[in-house]
N, C-alpha and C. Protein backbone atom coordinates (compact mmCIF):
# COMPACT_ATOMS: atom_id res chain seq x y z
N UNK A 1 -21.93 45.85 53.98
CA UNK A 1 -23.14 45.99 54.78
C UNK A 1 -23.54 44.61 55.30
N UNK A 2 -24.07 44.33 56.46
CA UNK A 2 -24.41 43.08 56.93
C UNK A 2 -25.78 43.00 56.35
N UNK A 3 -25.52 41.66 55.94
CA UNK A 3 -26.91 41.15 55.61
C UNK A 3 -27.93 40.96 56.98
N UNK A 4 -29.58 41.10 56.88
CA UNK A 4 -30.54 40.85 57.37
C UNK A 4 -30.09 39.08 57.63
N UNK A 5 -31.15 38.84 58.58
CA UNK A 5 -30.47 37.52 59.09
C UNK A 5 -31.84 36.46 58.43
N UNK A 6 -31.75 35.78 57.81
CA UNK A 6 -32.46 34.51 57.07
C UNK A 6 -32.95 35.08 55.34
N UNK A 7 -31.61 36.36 54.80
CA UNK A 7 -31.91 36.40 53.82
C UNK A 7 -31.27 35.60 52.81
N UNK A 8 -31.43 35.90 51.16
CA UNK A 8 -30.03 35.34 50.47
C UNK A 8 -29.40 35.75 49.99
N UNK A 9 -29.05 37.27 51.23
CA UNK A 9 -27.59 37.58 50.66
C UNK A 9 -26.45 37.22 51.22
N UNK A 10 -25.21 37.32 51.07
CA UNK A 10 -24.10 37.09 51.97
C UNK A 10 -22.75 38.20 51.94
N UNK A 11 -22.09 38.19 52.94
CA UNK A 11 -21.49 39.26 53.03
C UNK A 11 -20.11 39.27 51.70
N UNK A 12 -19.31 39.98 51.35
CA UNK A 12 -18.55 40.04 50.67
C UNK A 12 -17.64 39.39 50.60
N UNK A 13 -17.08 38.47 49.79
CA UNK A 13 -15.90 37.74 50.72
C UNK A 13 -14.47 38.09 49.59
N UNK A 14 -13.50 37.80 50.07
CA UNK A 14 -11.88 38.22 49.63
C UNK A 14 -12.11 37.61 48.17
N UNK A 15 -11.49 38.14 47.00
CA UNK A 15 -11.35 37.48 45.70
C UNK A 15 -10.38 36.39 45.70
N UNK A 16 -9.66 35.67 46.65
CA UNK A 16 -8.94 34.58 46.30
C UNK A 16 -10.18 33.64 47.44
N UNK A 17 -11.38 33.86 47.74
CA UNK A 17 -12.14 32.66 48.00
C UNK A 17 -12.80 32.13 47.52
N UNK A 18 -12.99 30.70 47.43
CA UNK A 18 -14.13 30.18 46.41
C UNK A 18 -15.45 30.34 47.49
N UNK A 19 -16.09 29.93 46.00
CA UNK A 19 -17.51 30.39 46.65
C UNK A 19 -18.26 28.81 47.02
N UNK A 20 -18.44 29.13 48.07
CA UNK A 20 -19.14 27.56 48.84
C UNK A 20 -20.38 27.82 48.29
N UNK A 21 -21.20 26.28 48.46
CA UNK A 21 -22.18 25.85 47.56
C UNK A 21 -23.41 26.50 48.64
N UNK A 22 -24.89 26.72 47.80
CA UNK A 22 -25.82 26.29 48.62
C UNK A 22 -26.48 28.02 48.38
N UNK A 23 -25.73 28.69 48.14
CA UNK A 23 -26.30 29.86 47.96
C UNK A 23 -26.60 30.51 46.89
N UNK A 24 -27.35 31.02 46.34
CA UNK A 24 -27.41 31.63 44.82
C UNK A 24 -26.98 32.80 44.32
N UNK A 25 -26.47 32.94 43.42
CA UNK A 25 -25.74 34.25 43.33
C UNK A 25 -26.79 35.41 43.28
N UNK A 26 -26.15 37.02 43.02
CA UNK A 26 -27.12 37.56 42.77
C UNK A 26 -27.97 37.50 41.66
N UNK A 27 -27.31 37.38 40.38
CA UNK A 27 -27.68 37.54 39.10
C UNK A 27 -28.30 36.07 38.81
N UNK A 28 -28.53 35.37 39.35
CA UNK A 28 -29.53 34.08 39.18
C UNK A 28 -30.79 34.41 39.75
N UNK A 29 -30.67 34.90 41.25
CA UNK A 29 -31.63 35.38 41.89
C UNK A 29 -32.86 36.04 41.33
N UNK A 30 -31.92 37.84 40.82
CA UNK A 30 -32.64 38.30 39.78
C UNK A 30 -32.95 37.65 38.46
N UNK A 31 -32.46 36.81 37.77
CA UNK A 31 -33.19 36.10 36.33
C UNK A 31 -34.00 35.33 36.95
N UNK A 32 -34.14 34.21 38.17
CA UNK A 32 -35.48 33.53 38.34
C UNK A 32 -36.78 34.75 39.01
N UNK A 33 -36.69 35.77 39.32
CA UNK A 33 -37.46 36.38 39.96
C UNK A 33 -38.05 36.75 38.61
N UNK A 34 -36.92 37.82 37.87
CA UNK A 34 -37.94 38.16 36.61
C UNK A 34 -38.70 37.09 35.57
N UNK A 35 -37.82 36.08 35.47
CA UNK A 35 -38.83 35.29 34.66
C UNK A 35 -40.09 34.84 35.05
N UNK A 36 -40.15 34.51 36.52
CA UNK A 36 -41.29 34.00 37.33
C UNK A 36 -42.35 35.28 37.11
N UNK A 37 -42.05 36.26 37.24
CA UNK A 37 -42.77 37.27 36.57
C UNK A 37 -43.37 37.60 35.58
N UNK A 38 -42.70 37.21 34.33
CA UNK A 38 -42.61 37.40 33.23
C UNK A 38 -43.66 36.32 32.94
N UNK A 39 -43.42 34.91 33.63
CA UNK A 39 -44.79 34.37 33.44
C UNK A 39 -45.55 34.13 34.12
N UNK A 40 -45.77 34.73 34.97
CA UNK A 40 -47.52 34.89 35.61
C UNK A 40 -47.85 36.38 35.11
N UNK A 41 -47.06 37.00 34.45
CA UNK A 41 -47.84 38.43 33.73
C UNK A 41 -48.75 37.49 32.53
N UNK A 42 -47.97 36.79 31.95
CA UNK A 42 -48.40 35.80 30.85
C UNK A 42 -49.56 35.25 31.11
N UNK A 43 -49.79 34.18 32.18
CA UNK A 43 -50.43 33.17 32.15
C UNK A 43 -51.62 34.19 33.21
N UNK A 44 -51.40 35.13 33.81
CA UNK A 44 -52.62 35.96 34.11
C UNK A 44 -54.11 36.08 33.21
N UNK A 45 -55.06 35.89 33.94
CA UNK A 45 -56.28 36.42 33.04
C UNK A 45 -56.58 38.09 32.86
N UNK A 46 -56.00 38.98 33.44
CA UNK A 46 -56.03 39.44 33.94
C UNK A 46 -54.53 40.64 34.04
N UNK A 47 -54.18 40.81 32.85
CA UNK A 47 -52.38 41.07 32.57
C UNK A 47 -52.09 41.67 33.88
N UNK A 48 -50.92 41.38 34.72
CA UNK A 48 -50.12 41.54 35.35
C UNK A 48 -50.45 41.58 36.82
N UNK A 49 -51.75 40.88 37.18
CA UNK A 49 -52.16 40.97 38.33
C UNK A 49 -52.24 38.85 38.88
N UNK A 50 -51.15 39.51 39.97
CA UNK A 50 -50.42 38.08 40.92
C UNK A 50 -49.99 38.53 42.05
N UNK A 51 -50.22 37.81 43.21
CA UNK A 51 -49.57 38.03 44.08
C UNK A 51 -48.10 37.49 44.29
N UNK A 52 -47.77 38.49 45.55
CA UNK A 52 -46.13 38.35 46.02
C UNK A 52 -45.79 36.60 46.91
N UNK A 53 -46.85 36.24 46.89
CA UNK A 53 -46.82 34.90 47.44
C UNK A 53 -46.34 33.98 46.43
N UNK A 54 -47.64 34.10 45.19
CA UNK A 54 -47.47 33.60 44.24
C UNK A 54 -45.87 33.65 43.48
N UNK A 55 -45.69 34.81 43.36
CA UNK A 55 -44.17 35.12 42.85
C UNK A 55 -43.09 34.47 43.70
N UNK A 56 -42.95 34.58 44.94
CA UNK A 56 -42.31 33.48 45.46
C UNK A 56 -42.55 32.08 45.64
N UNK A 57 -43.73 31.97 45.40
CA UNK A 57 -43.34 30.59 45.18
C UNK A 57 -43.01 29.77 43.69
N UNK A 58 -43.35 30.53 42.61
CA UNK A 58 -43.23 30.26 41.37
C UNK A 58 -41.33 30.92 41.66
N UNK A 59 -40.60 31.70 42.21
CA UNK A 59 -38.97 31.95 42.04
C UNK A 59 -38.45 30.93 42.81
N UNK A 60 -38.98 30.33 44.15
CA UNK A 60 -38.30 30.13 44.88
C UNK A 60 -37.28 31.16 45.34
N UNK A 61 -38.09 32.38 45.35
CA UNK A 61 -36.78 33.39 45.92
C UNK A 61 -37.82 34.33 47.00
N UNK A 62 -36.78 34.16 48.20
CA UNK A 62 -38.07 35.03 49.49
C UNK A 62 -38.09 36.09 48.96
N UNK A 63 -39.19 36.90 50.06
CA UNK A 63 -39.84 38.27 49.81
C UNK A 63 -38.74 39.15 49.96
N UNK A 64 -37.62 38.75 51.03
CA UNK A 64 -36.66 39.86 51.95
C UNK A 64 -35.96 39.99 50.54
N UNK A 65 -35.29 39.11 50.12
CA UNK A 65 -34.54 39.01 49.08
C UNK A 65 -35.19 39.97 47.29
N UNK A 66 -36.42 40.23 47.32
CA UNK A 66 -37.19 40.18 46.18
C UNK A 66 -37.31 41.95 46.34
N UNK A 67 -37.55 42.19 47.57
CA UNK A 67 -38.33 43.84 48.32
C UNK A 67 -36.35 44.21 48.06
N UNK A 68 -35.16 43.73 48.33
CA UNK A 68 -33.83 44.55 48.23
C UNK A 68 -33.76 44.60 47.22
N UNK A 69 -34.21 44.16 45.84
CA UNK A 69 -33.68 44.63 44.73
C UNK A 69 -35.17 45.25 43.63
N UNK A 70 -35.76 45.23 44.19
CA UNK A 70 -37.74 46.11 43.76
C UNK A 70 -38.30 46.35 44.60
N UNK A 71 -38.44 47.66 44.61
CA UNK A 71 -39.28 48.25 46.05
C UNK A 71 -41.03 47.84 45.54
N UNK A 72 -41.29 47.45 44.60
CA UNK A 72 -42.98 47.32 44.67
C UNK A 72 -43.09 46.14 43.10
N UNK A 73 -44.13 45.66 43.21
CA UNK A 73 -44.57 44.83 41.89
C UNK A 73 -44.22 45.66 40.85
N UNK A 74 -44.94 46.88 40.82
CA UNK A 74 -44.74 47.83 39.03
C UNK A 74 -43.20 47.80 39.05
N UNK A 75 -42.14 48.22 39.97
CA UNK A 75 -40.74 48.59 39.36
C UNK A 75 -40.25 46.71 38.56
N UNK A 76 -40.55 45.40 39.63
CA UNK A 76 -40.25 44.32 38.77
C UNK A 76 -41.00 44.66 37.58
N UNK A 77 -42.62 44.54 37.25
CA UNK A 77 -43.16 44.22 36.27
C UNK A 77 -42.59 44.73 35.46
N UNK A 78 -42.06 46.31 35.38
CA UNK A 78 -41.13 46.91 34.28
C UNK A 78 -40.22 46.42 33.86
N UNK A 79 -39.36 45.37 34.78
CA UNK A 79 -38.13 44.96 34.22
C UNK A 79 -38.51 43.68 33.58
N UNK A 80 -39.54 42.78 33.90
CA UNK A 80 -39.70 41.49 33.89
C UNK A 80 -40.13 41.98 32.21
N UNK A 81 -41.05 42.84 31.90
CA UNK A 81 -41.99 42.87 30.67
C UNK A 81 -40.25 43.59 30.08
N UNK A 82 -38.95 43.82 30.15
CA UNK A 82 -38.67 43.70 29.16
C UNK A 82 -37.26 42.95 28.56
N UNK A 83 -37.33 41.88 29.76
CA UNK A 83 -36.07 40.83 29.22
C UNK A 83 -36.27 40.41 27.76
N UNK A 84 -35.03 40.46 27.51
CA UNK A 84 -35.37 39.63 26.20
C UNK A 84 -35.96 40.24 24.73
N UNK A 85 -35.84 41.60 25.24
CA UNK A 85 -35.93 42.81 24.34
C UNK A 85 -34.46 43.10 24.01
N UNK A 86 -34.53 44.00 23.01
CA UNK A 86 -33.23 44.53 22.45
C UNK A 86 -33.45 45.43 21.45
N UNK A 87 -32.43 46.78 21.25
CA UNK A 87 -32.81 47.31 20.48
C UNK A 87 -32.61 46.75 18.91
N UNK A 88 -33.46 47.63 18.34
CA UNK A 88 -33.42 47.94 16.54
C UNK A 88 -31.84 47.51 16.17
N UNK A 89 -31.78 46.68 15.25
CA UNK A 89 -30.51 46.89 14.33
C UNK A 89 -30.38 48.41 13.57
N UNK A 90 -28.74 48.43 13.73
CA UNK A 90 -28.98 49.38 12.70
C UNK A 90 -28.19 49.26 11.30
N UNK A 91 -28.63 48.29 10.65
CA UNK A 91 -28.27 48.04 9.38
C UNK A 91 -27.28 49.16 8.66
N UNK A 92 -26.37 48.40 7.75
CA UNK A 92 -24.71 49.12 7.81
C UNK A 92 -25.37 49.54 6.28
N UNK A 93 -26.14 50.13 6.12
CA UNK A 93 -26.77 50.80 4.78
C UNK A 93 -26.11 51.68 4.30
N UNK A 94 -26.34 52.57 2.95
CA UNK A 94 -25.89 53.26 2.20
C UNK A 94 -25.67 54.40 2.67
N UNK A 95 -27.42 54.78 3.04
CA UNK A 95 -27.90 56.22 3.05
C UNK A 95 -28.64 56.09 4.36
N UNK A 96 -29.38 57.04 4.94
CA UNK A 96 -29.43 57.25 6.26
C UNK A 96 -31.15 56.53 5.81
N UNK A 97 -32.13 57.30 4.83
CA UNK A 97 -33.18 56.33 4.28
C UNK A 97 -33.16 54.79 4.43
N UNK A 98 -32.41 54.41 3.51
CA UNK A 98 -32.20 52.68 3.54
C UNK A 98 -31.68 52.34 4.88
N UNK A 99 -30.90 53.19 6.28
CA UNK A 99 -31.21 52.71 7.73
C UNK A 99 -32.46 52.32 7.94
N UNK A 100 -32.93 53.54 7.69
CA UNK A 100 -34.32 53.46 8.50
C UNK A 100 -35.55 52.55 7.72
N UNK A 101 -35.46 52.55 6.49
CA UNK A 101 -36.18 51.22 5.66
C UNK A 101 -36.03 50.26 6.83
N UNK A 102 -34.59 49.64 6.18
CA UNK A 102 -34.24 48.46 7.18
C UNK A 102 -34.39 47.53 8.29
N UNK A 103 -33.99 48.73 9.16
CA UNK A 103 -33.52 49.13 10.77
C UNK A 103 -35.04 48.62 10.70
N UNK A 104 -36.54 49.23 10.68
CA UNK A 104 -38.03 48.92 11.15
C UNK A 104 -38.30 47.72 9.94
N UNK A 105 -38.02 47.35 9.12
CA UNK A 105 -38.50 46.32 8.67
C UNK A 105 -38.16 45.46 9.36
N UNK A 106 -36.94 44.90 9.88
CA UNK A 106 -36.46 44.02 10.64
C UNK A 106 -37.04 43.72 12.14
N UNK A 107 -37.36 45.03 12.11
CA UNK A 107 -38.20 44.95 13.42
C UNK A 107 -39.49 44.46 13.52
N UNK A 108 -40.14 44.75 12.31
CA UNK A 108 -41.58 44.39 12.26
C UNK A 108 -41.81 42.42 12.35
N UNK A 109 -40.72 42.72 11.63
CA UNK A 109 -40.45 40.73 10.83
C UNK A 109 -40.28 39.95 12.56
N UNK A 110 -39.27 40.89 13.44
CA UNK A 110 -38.96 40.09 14.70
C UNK A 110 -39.99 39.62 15.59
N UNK A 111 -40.86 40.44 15.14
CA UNK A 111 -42.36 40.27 16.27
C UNK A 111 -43.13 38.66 16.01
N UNK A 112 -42.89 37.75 16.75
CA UNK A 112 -43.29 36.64 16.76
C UNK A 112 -44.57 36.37 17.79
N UNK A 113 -45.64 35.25 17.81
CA UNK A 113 -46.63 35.30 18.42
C UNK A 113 -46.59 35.80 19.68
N UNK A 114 -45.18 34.91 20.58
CA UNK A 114 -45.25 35.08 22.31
C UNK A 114 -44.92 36.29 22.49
N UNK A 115 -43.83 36.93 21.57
CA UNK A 115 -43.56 38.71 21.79
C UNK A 115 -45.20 39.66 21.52
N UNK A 116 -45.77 39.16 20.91
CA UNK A 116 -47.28 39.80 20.46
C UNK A 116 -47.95 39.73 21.61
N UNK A 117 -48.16 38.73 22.44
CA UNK A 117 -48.75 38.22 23.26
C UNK A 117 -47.79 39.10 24.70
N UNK A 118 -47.38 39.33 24.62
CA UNK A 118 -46.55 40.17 25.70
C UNK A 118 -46.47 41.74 25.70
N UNK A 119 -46.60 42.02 24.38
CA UNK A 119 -46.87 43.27 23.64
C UNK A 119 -48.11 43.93 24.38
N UNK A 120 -49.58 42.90 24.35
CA UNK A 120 -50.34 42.95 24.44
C UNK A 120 -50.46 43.11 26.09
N UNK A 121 -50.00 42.28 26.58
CA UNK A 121 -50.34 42.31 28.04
C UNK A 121 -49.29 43.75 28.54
N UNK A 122 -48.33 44.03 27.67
CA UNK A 122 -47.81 45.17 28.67
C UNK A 122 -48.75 46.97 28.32
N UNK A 123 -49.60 46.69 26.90
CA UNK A 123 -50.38 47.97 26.47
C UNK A 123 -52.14 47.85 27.54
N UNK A 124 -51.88 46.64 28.12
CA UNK A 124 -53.19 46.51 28.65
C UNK A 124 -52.60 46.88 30.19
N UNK A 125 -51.79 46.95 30.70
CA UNK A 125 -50.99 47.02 32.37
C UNK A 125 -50.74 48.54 32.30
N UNK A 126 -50.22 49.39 30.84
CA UNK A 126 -49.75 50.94 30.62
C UNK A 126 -50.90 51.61 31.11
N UNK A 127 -52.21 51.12 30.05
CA UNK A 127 -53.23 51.74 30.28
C UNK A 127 -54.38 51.99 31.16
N UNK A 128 -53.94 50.79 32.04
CA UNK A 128 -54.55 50.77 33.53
C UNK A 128 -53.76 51.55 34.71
N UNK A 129 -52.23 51.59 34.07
CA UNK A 129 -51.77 51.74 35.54
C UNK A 129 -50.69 52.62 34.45
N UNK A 130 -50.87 54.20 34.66
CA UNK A 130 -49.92 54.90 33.74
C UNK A 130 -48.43 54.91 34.49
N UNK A 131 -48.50 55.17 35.68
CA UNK A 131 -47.30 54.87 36.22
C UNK A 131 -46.11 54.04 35.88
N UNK A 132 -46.80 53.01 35.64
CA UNK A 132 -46.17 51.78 34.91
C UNK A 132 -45.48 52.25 33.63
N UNK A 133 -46.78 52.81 32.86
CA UNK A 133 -46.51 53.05 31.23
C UNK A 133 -45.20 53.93 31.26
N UNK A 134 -45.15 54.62 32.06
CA UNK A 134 -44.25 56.21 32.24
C UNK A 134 -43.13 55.37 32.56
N UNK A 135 -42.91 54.88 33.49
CA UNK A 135 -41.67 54.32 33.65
C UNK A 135 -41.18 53.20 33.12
N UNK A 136 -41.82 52.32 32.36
CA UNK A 136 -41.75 51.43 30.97
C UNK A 136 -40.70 52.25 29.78
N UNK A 137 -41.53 53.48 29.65
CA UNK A 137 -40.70 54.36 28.86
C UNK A 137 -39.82 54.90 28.79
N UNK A 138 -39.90 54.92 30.02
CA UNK A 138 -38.52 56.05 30.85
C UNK A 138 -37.13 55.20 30.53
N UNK A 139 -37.69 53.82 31.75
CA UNK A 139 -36.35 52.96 31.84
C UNK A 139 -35.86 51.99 30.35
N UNK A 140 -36.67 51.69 29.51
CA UNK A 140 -36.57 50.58 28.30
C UNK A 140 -36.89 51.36 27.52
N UNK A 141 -38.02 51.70 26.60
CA UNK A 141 -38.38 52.30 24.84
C UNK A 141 -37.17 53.04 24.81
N UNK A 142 -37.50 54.32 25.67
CA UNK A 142 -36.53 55.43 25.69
C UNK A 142 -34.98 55.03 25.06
N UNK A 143 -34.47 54.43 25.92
CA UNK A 143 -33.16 53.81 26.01
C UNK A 143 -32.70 52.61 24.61
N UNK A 144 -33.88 52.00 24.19
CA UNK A 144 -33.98 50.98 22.87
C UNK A 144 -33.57 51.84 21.60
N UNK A 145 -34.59 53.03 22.17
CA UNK A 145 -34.47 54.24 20.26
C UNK A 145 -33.30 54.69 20.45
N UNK A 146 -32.38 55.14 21.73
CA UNK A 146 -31.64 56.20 21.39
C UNK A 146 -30.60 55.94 20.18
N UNK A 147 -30.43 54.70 19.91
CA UNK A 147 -29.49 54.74 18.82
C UNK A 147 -29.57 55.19 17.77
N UNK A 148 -31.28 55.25 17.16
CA UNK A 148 -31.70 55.61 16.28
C UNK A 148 -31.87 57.31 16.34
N UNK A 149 -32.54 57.57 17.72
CA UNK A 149 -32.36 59.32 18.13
C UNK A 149 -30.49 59.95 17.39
N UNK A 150 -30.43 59.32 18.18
CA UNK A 150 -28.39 59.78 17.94
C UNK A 150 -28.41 60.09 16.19
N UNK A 151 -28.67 59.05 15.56
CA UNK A 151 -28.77 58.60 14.28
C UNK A 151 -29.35 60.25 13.41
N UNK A 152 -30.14 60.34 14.12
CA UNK A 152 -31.08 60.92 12.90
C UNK A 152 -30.68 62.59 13.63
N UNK A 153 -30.50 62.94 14.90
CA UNK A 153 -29.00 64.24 15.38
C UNK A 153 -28.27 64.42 14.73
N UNK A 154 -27.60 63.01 14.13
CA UNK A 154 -26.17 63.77 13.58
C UNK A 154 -26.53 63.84 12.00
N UNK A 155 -27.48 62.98 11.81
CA UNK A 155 -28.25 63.70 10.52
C UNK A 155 -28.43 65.10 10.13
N UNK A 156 -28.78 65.48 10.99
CA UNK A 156 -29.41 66.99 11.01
C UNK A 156 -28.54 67.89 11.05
N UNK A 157 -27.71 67.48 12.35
CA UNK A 157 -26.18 68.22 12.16
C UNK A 157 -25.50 68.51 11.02
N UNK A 158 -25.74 67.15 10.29
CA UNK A 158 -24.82 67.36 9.15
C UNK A 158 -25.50 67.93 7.75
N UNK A 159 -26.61 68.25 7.61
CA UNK A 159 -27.54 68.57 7.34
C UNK A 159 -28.24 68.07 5.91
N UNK A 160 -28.78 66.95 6.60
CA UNK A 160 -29.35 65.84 5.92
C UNK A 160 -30.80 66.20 6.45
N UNK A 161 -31.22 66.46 7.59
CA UNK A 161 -32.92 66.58 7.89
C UNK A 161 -32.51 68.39 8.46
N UNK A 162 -33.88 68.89 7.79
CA UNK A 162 -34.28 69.90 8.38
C UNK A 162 -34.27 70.08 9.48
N UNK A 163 -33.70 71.74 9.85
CA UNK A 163 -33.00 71.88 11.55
C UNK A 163 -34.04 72.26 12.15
N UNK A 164 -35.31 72.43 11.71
CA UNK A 164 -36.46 73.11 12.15
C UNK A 164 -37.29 71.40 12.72
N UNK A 165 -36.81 70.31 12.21
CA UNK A 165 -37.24 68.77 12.62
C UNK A 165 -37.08 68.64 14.04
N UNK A 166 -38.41 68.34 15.08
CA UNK A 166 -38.00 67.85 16.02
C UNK A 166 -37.93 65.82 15.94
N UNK A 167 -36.55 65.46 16.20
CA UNK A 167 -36.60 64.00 15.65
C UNK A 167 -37.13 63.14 16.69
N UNK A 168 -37.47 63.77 18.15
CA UNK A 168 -38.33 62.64 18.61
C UNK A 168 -39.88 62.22 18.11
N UNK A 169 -40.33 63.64 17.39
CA UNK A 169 -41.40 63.29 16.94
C UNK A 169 -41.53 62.67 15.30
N UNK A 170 -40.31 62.35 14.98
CA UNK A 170 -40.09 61.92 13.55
C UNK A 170 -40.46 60.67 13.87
N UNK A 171 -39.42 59.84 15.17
CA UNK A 171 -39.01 58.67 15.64
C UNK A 171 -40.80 58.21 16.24
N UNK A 172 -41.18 59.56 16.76
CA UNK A 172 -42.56 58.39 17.24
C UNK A 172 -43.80 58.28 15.96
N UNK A 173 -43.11 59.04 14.98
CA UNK A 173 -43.92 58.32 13.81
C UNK A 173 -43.65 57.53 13.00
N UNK A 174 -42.88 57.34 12.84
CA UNK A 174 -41.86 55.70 12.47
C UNK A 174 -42.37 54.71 13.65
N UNK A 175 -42.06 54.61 14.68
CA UNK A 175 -42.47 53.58 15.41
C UNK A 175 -44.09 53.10 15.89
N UNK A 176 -44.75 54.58 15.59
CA UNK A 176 -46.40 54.43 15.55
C UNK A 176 -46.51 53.48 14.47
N UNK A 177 -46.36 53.99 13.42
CA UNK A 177 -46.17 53.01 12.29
C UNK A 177 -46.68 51.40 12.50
N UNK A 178 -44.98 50.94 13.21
CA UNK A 178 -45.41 49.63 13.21
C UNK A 178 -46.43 49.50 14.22
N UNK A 179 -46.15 49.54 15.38
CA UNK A 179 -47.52 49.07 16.61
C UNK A 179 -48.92 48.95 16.09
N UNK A 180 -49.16 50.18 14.78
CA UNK A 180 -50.63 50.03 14.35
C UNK A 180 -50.78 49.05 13.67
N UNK A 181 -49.98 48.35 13.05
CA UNK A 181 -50.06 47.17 12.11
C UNK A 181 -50.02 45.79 13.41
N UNK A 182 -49.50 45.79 14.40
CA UNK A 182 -49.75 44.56 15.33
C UNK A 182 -50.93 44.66 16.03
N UNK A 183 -51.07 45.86 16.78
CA UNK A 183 -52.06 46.63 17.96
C UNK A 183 -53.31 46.37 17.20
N UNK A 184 -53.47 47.27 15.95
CA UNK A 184 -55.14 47.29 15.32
C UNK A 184 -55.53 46.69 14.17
N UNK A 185 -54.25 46.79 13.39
CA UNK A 185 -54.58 45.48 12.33
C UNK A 185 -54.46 44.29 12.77
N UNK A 186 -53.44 44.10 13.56
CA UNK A 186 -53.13 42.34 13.65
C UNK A 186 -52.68 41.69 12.82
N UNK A 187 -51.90 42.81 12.29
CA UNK A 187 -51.07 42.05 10.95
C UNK A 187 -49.25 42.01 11.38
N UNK A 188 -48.89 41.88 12.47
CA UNK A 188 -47.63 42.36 12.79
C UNK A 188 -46.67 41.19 12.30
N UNK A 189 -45.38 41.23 11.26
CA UNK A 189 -45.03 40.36 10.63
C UNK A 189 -45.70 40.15 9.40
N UNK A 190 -46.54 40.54 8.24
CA UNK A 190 -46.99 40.15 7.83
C UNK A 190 -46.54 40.69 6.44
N UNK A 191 -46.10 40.69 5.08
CA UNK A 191 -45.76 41.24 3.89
C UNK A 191 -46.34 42.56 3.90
N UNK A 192 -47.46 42.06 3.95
CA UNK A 192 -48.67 43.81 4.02
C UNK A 192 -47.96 44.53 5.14
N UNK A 193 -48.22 44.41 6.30
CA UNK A 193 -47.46 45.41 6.97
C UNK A 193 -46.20 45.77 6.92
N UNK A 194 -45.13 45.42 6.51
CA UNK A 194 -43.93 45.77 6.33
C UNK A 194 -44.16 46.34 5.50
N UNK A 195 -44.63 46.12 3.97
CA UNK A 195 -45.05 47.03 2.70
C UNK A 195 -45.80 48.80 3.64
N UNK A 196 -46.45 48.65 4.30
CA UNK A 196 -47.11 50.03 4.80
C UNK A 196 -46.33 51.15 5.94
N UNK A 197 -45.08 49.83 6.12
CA UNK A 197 -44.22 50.44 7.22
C UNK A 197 -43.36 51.00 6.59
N UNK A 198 -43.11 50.33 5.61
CA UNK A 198 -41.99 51.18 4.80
C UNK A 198 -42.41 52.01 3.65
N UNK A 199 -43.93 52.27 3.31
CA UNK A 199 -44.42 53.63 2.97
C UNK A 199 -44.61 54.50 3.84
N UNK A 200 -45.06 54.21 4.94
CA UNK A 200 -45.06 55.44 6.22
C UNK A 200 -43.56 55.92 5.91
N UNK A 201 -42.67 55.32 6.42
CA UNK A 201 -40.99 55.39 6.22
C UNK A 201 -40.87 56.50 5.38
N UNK A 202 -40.94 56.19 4.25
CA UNK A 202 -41.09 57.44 2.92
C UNK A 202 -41.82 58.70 2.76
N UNK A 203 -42.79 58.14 3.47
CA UNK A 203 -43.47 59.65 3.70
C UNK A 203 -42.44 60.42 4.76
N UNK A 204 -42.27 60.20 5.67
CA UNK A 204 -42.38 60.89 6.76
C UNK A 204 -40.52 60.84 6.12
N UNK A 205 -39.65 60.61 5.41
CA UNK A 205 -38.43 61.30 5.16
C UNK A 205 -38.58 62.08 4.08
N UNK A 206 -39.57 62.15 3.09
CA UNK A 206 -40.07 63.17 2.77
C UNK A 206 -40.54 64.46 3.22
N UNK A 207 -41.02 64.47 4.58
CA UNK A 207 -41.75 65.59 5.06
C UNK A 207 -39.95 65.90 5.98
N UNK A 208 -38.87 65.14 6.30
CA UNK A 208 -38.05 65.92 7.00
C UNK A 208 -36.66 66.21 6.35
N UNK A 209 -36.52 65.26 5.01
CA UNK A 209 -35.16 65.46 4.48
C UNK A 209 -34.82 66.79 3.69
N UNK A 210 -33.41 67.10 4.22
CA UNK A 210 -33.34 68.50 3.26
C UNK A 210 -33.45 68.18 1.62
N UNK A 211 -34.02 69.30 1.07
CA UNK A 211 -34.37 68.88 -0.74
C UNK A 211 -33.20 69.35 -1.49
């Protein structure tokens, strides 16, 4: 496809050419756009509200270039709020229990101030602008658990949890879990909360494991 004329893309060129200087690839393009994002969601008073001016001039990457790969602020903000995420380990445990001990303790422990602080600004952007929240979920959470979804399927299959268990709603009480210990206690990382995360844990494989 021909590029628009004063953008920064360029047309395709043969695999035995080198690539002349002066232009940026794509995948640089996109990492300075999202990070530039990522911090003026940050440094906002105001979580996630900046203009497209602002964003280019904090990327150094034009608008033409910014509008071909995000049709609007919310589809970046979604991606920007979740570089640098990754899913859950899933710890090479015994029993499918001691996964899931694990697997969320480790998680709780990973939550460090600037991830808190980002946490925060993306539950304050969900709840203003659900659109956002919905497709936050859609494209990233969703996609983070499924390992653990899969996990706790073939559980059931094999018949380790009750077939009458629906496990997305197992999974969003395991993961309610922690958020309430960062979100309303403000204890995220903290001995105490891991101790309560991994009694929730117990309860709730109590209420689904076959006896």
């Amino acid at each position: 496809m021909t590029p628009l004329p004063g953008t920064d893309s360029a047309p395709p060129v043969p695999h035995t050419a080198k690539r002349g200087p002066g232009r940026p690839r794509a995948t640089d393009i996109e990492r300075r756009v999202l990070q530039a994002s990522r911090e003026l969601i940050s440094e906002s008073a105001n979580a996630g509200e900046y203009t497209l001016n602002q964003l280019v001039e904090r990327s150094g990457v034009s608008r033409a270039a910014i509008y071909r790969r995000w049709d609007s602020l919310r589809t970046l903000n979604v991606a920007a709020l979740d570089i640098d995420r990754v899913p859950l380990p899933q710890p090479a445990a015994d029993t499918l229990r001691e996964t899931l001990l694990q697997g969320y303790a480790q998680g709780v422990t990973a939550i460090d101030d600037s991830a808190m602080a980002m946490i925060t600004k993306r539950l304050i952007m969900g709840l203003r602008d659900p659109a956002l929240q919905r497709s936050y979920w859609e494209r990233h959470v969703r996609r983070r658990r499924q390992d653990f979804t899969e996990l706790l399927l073939r559980a059931q299959q094999d018949g380790q949890i009750r077939k009458d268990i629906d496990v997305e709603i197992a999974l969003d009480l395991i993961n309610g879990l922690g958020y309430y210990q960062g979100v309303v206690r403000g204890e995220w990382g903290t001995k105490a909360a891991q101790a309560r995360v991994a009694a929730g844990i117990e309860l709730v494989w109590d209420a689904i494991a076959v006896k």
